[in-house]
Protein backbone atom coordinates (compact mmCIF):
# COMPACT_ATOMS: atom_id res chain seq x y z
CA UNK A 1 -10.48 -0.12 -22.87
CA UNK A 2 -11.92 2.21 -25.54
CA UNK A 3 -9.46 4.60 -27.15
CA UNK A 4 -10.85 8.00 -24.90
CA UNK A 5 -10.00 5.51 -21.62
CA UNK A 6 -6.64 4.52 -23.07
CA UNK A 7 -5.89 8.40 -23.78
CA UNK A 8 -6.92 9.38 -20.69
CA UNK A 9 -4.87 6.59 -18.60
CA UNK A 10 -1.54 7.73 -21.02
CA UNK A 11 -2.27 10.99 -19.70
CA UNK A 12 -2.29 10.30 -16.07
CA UNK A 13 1.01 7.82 -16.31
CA UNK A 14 2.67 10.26 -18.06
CA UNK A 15 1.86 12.65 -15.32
CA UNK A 16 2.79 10.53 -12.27
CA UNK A 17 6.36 9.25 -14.64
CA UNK A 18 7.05 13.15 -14.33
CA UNK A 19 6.24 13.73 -11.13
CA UNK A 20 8.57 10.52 -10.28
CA UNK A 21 11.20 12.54 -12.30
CA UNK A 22 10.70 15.58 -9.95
CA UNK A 23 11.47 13.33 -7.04
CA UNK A 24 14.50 11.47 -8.38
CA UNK A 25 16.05 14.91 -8.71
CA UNK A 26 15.82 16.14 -5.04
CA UNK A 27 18.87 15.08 -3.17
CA UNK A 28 18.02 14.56 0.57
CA UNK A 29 21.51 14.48 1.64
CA UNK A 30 20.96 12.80 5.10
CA UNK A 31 18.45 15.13 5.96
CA UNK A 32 15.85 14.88 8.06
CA UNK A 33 12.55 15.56 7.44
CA UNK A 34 10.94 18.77 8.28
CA UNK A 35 10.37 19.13 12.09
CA UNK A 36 6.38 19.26 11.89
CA UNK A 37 7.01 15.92 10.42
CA UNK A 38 9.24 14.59 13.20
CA UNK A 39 6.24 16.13 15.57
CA UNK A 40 3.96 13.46 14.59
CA UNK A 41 5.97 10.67 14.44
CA UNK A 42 6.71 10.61 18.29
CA UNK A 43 9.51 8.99 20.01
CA UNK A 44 11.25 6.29 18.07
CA UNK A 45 11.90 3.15 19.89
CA UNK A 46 14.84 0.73 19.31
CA UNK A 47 13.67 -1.69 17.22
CA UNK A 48 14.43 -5.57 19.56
CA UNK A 49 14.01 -8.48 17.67
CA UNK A 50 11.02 -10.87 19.70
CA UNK A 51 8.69 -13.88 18.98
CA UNK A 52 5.67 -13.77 16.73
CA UNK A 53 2.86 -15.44 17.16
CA UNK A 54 2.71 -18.34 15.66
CA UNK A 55 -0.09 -19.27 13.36
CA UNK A 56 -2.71 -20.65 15.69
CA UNK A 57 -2.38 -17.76 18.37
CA UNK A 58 -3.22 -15.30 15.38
CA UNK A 59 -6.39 -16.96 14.22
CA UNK A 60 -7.41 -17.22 17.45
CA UNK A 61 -8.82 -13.67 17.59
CA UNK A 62 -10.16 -14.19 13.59
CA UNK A 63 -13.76 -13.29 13.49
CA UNK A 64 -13.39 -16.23 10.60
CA UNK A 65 -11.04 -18.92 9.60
CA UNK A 66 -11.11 -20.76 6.64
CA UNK A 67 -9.07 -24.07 6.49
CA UNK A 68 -5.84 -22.36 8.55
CA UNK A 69 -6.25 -18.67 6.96
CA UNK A 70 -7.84 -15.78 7.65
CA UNK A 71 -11.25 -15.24 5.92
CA UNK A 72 -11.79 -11.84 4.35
CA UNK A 73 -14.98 -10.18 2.42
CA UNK A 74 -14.19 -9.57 -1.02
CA UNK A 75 -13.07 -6.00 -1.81
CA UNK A 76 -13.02 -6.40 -5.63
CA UNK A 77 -14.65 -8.53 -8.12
CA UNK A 78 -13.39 -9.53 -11.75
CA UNK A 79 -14.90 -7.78 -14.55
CA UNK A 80 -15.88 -9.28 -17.76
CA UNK A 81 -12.60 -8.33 -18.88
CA UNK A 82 -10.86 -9.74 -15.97
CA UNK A 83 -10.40 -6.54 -14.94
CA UNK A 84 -10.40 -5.71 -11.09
CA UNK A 85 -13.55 -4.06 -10.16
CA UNK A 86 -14.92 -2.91 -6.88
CA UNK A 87 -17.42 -5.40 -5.29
């Protein structure tokens, strides 16, 4: 990183370490949230504990397998740096 990108990432850590400091003050006590919140979550359902599937029965439905996993494209790429990148 050159020193304007290093500024500018201080800057926005700093902001999101206040913001966190915003939250930590705010004391739900047991409340819910806000009723047009509730609204969209819809009804809650005990949860029951049940089988999963085991590992064959999930890549069964993979549109591509790769020696027993699941076979993704690449989202990001390593930069020269070995910095993440977007592919």
């Amino acid at each position: 990183m050159d020193a304007a990108e290093v500024s500018q990432f201080s800057e926005d850590l700093t902001r999101i370490l206040n913001y966190f400091a915003v939250i930590d003050t705010w004391d739900p006590g047991g409340d819910l949230p806000d009723p047009e919140v509730r609204g969209r979550l819809g009804p809650l359902r005990p949860d029951r504990a049940q089988m999963a599937l085991n590992r064959s029965e999930a890549l069964s439905s993979a549109p591509e397998v790769d020696e027993g996993e699941f076979t993704v494209p690449p989202i990001l790429r390593r930069g020269p740096c070995g910095s993440a990148e977007e592919a």
